[in-house]
PDB file of N, CA and C in Angstrom:
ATOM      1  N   UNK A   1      15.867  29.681 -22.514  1.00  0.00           N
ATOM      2  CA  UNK A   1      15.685  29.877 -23.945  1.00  0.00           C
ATOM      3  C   UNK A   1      14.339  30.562 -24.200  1.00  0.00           C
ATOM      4  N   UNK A   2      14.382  31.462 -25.471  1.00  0.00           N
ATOM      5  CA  UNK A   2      13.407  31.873 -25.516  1.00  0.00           C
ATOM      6  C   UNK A   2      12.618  31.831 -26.667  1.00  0.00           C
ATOM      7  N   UNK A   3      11.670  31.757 -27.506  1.00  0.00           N
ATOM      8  CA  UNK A   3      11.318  31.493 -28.546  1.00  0.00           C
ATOM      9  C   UNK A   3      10.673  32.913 -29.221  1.00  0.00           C
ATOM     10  N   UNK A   4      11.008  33.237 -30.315  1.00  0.00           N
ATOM     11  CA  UNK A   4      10.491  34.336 -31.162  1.00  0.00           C
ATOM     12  C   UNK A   4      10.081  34.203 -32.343  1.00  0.00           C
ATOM     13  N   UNK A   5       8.830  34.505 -32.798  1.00  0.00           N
ATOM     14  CA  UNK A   5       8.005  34.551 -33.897  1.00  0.00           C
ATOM     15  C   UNK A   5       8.817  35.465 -34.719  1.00  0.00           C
ATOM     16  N   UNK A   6       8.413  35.229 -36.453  1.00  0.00           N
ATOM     17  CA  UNK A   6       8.731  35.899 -37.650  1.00  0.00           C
ATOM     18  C   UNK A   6       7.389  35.740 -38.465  1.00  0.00           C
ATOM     19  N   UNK A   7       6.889  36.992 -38.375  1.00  0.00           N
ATOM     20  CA  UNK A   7       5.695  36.866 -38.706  1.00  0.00           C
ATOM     21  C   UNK A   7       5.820  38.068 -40.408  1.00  0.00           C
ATOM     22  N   UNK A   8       4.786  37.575 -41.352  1.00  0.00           N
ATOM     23  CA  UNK A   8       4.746  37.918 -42.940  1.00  0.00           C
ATOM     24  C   UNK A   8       4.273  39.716 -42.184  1.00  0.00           C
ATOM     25  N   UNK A   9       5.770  40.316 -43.063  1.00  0.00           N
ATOM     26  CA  UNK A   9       5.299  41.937 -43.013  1.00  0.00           C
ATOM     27  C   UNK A   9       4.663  42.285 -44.213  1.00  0.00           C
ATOM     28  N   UNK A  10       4.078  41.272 -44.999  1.00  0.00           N
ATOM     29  CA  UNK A  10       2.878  41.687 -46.456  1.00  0.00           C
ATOM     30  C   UNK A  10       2.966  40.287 -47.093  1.00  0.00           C
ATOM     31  N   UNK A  11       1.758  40.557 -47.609  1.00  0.00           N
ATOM     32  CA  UNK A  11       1.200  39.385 -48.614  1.00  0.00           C
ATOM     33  C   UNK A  11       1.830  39.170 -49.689  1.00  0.00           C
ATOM     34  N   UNK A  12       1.866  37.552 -49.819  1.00  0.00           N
ATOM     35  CA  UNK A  12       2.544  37.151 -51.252  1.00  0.00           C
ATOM     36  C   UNK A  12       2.634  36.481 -51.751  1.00  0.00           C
ATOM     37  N   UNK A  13       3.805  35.617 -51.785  1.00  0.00           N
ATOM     38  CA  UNK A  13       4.387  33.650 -51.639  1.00  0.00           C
ATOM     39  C   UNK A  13       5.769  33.595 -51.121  1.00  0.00           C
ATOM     40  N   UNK A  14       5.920  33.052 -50.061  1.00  0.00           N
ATOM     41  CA  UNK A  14       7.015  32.547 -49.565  1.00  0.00           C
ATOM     42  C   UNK A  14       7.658  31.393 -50.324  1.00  0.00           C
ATOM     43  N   UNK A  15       9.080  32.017 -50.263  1.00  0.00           N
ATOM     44  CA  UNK A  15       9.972  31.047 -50.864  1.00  0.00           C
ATOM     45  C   UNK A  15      11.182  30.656 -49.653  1.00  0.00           C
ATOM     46  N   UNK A  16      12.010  30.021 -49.893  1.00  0.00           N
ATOM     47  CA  UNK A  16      12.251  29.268 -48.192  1.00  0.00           C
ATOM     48  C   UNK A  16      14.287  29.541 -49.406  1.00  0.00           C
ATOM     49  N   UNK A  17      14.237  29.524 -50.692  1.00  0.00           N
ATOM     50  CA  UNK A  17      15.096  29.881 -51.587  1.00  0.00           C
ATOM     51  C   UNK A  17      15.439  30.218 -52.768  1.00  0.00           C
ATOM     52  N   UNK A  18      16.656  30.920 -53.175  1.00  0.00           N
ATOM     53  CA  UNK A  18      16.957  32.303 -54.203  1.00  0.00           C
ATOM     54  C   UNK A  18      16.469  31.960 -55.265  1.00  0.00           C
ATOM     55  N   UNK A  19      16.269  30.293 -55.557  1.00  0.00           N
ATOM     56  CA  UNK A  19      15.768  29.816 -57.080  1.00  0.00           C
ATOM     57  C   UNK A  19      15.343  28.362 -56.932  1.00  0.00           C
ATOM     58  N   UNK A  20      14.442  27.777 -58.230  1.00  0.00           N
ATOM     59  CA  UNK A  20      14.303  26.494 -57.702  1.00  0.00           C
ATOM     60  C   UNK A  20      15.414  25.405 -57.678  1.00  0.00           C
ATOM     61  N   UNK A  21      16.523  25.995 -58.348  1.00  0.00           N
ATOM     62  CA  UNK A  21      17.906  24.549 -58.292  1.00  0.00           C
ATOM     63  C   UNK A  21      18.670  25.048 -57.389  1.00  0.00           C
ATOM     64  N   UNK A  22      18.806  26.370 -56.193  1.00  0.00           N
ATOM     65  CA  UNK A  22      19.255  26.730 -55.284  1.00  0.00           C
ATOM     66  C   UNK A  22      18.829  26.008 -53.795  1.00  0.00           C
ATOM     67  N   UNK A  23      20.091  26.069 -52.637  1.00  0.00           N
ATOM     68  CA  UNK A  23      19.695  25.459 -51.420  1.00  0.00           C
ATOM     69  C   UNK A  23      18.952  26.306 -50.814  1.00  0.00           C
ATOM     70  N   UNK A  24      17.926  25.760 -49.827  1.00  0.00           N
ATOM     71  CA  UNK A  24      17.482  26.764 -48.866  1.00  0.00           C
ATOM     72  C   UNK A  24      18.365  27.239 -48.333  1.00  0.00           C
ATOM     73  N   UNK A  25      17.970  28.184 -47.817  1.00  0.00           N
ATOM     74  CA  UNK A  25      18.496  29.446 -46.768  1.00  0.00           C
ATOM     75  C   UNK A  25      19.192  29.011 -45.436  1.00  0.00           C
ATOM     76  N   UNK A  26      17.943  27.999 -44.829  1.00  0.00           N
ATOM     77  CA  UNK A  26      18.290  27.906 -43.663  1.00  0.00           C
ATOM     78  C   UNK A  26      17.524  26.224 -43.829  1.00  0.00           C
ATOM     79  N   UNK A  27      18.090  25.419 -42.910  1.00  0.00           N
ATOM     80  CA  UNK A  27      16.901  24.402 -42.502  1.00  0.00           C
ATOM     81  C   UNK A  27      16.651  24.209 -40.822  1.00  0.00           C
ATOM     82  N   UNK A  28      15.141  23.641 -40.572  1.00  0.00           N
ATOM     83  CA  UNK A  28      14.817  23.738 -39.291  1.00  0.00           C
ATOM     84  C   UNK A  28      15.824  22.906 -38.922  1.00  0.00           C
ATOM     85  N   UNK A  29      16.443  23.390 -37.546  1.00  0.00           N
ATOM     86  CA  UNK A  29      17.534  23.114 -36.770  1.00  0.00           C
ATOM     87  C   UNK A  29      18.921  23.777 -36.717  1.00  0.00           C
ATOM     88  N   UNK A  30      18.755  24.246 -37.920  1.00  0.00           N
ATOM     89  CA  UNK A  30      20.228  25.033 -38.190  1.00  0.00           C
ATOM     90  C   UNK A  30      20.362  26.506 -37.377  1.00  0.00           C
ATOM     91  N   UNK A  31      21.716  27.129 -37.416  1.00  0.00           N
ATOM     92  CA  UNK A  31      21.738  28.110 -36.748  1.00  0.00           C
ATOM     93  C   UNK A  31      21.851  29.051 -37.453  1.00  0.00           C
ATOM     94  N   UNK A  32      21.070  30.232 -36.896  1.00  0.00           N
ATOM     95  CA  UNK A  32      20.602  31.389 -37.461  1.00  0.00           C
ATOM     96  C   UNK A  32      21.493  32.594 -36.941  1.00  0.00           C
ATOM     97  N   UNK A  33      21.749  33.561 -37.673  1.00  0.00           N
ATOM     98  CA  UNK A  33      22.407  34.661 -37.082  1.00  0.00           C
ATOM     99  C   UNK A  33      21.723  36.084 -37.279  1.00  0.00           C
ATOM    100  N   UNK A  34      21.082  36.801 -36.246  1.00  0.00           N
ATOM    101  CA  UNK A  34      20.327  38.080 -36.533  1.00  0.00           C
ATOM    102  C   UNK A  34      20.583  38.748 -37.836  1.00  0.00           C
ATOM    103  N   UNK A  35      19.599  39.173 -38.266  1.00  0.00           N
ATOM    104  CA  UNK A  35      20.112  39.725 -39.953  1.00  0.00           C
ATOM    105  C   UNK A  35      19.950  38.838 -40.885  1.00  0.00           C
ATOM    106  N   UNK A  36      19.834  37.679 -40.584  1.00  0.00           N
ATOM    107  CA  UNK A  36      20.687  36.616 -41.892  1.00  0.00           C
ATOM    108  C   UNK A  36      19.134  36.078 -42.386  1.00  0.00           C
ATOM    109  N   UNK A  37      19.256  36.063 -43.986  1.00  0.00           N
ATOM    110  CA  UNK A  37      18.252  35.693 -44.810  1.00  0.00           C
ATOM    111  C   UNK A  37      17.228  34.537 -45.071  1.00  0.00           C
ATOM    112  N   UNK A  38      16.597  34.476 -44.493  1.00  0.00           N
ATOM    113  CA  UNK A  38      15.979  32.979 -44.011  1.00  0.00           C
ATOM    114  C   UNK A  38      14.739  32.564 -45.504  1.00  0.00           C
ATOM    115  N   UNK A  39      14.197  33.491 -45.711  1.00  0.00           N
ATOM    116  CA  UNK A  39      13.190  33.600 -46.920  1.00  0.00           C
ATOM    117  C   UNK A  39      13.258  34.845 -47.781  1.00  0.00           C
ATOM    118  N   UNK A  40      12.406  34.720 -48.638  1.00  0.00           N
ATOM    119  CA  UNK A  40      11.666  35.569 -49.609  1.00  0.00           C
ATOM    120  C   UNK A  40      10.485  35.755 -49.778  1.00  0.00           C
ATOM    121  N   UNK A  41       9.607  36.560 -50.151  1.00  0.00           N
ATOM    122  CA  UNK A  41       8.805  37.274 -50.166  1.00  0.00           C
ATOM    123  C   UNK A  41       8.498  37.587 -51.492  1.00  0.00           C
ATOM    124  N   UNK A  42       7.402  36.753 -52.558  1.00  0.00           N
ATOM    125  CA  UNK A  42       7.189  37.623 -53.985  1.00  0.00           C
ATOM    126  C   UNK A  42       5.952  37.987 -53.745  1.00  0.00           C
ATOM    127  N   UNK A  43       5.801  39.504 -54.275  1.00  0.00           N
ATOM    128  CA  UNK A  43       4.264  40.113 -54.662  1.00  0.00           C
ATOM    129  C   UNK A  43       4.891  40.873 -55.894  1.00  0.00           C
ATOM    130  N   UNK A  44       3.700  40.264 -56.586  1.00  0.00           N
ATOM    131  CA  UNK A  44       3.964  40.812 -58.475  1.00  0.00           C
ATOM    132  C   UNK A  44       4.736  40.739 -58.717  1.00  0.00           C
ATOM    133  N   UNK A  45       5.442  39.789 -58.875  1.00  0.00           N
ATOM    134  CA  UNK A  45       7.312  39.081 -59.099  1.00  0.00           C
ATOM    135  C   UNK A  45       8.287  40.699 -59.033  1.00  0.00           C
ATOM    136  N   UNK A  46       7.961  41.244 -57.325  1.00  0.00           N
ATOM    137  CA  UNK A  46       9.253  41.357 -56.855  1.00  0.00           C
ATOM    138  C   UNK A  46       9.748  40.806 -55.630  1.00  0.00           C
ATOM    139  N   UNK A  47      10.754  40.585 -55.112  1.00  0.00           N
ATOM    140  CA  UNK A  47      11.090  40.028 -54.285  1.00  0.00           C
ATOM    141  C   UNK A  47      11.826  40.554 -53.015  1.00  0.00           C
ATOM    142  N   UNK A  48      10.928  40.796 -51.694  1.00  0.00           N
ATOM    143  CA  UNK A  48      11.909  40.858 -50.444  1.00  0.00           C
ATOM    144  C   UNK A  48      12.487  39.808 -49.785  1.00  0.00           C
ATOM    145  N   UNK A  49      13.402  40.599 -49.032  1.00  0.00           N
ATOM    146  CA  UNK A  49      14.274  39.076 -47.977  1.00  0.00           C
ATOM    147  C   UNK A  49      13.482  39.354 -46.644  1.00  0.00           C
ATOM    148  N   UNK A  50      13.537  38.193 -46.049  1.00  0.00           N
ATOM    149  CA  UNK A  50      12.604  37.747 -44.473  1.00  0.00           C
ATOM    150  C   UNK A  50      13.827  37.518 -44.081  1.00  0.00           C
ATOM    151  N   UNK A  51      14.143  38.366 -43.043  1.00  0.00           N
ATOM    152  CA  UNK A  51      15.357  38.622 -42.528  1.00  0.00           C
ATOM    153  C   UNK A  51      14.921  37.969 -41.140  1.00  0.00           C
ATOM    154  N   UNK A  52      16.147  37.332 -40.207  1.00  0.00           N
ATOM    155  CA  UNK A  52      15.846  36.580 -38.924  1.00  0.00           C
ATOM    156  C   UNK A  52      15.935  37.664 -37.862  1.00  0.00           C
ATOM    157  N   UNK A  53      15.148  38.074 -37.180  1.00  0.00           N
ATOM    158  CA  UNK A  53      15.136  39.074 -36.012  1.00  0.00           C
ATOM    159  C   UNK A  53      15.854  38.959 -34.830  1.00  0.00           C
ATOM    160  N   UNK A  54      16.338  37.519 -34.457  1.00  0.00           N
ATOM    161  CA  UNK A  54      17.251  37.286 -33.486  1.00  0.00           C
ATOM    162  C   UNK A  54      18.455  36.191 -33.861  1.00  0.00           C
ATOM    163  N   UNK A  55      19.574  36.183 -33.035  1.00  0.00           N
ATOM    164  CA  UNK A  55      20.453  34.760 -33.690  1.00  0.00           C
ATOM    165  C   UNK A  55      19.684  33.759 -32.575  1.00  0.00           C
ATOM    166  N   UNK A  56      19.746  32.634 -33.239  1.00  0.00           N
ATOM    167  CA  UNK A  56      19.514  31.447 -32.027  1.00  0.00           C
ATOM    168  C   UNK A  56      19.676  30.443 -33.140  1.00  0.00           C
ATOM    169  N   UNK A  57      18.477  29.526 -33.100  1.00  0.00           N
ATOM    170  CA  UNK A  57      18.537  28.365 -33.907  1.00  0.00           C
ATOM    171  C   UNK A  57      17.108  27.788 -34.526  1.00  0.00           C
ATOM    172  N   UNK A  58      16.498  28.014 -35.701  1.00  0.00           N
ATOM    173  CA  UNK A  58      15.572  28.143 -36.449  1.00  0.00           C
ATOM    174  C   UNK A  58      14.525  26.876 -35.937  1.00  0.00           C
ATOM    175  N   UNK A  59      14.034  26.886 -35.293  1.00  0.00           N
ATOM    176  CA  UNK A  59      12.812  25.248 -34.594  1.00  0.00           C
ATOM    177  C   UNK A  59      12.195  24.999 -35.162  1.00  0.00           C
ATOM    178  N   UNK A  60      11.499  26.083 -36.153  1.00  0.00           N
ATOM    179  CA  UNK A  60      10.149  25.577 -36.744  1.00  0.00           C
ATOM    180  C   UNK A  60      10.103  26.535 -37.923  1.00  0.00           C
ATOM    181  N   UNK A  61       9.371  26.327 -39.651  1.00  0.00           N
ATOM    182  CA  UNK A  61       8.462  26.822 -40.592  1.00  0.00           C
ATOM    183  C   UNK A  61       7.418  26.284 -40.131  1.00  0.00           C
ATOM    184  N   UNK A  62       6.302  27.252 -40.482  1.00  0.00           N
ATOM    185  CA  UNK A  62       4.944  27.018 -40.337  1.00  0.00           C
ATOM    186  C   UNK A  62       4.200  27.414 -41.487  1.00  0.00           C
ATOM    187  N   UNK A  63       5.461  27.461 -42.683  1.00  0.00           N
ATOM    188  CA  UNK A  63       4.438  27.330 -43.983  1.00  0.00           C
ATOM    189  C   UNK A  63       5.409  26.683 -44.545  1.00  0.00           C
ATOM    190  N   UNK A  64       5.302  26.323 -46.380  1.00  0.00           N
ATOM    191  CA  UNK A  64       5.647  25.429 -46.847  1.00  0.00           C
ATOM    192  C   UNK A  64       6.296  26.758 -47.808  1.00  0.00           C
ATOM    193  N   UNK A  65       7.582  26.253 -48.537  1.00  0.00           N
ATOM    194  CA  UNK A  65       8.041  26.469 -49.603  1.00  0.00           C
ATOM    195  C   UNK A  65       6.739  26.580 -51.185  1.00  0.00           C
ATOM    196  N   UNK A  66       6.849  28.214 -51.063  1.00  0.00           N
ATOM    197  CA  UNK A  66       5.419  28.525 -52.329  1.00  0.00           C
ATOM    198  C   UNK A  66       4.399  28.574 -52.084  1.00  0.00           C
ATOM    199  N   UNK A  67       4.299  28.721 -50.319  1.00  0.00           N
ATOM    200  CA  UNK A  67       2.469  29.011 -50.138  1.00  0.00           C
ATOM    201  C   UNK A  67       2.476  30.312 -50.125  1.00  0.00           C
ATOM    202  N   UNK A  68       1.280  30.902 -50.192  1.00  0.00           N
ATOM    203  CA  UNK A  68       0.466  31.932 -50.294  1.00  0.00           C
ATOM    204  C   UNK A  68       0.661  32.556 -48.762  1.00  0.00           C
ATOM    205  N   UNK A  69       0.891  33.539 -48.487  1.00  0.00           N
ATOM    206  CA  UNK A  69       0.871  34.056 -46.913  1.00  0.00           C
ATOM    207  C   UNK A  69       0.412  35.253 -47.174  1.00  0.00           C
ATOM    208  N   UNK A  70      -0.097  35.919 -45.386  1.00  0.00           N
ATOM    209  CA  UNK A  70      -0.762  37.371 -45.624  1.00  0.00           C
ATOM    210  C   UNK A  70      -0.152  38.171 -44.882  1.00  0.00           C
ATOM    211  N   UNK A  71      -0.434  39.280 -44.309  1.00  0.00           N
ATOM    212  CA  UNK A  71       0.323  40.104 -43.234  1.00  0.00           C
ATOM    213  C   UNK A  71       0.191  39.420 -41.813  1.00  0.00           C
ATOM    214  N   UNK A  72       0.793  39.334 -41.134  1.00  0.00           N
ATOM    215  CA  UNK A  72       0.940  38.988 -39.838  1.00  0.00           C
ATOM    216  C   UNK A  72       0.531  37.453 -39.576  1.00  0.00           C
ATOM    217  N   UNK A  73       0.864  36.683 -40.958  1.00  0.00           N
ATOM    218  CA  UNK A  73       1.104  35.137 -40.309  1.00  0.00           C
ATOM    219  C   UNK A  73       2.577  35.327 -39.881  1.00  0.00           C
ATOM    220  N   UNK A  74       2.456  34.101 -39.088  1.00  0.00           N
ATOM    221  CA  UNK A  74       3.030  33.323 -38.651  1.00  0.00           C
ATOM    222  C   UNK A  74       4.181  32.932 -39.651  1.00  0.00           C
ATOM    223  N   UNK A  75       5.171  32.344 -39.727  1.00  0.00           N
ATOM    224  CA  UNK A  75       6.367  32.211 -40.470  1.00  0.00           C
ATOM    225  C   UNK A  75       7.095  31.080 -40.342  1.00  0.00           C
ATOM    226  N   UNK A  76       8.021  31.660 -39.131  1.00  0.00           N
ATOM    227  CA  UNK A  76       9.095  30.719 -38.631  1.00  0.00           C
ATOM    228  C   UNK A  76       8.986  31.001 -37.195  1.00  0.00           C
ATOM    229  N   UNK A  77       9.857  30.187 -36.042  1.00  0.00           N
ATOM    230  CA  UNK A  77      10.203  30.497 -34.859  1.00  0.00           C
ATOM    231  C   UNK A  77      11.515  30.061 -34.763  1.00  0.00           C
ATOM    232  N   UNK A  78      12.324  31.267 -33.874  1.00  0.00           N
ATOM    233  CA  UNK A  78      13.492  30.527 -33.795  1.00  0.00           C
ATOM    234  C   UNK A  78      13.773  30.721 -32.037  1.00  0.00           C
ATOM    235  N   UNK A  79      14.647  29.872 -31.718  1.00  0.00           N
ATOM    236  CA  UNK A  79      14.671  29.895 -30.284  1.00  0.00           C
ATOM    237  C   UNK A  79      16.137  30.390 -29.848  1.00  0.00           C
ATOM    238  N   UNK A  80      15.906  31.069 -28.673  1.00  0.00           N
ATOM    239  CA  UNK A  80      17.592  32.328 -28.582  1.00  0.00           C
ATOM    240  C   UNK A  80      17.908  31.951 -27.364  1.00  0.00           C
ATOM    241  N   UNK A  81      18.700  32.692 -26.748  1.00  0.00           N
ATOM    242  CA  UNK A  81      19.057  33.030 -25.315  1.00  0.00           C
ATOM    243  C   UNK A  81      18.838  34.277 -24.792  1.00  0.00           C
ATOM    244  N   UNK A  82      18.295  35.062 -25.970  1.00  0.00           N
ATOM    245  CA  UNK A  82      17.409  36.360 -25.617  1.00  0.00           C
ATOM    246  C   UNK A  82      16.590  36.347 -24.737  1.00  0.00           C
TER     247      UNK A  82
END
């Protein structure tokens, strides 16, 4: 197994989901599929998707739902067979 970082491609606030009465995306442990939408991303209320870079199975957030992040934190890790 192998483990792969998802690290912030720009500064903003991470949201972990689409709204506040919406489910998250994903939760740690669940399985992930390359492509598939794990977060959001607001700067100046617009919003990108944090797309998962590999399929495996999501191990870890290393920020919280609405923190503040910058370029090249740290994110999530998910672990593959990559």
């Amino acid at each position: 197994m192998a483990e792969h970082s998802i690290v912030s491609p720009l500064p903003g606030t991470f949201y972990r989901r689409s709204a506040p009465d919406a489910p998250n995306y994903i939760e740690v442990g669940g399985a992930v599929e390359c492509g598939a939408v794990i977060g959001l991303i607001e700067v100046m209320k617009q919003f990108s998707e944090l797309h998962a870079d590999k399929t495996g199975t999501l191990v870890a957030f290393h920020v919280e739902d609405g923190d503040p992040i910058e370029p090249g934190q740290l994110l999530a890790v998910i672990e593959s067979d990559e």
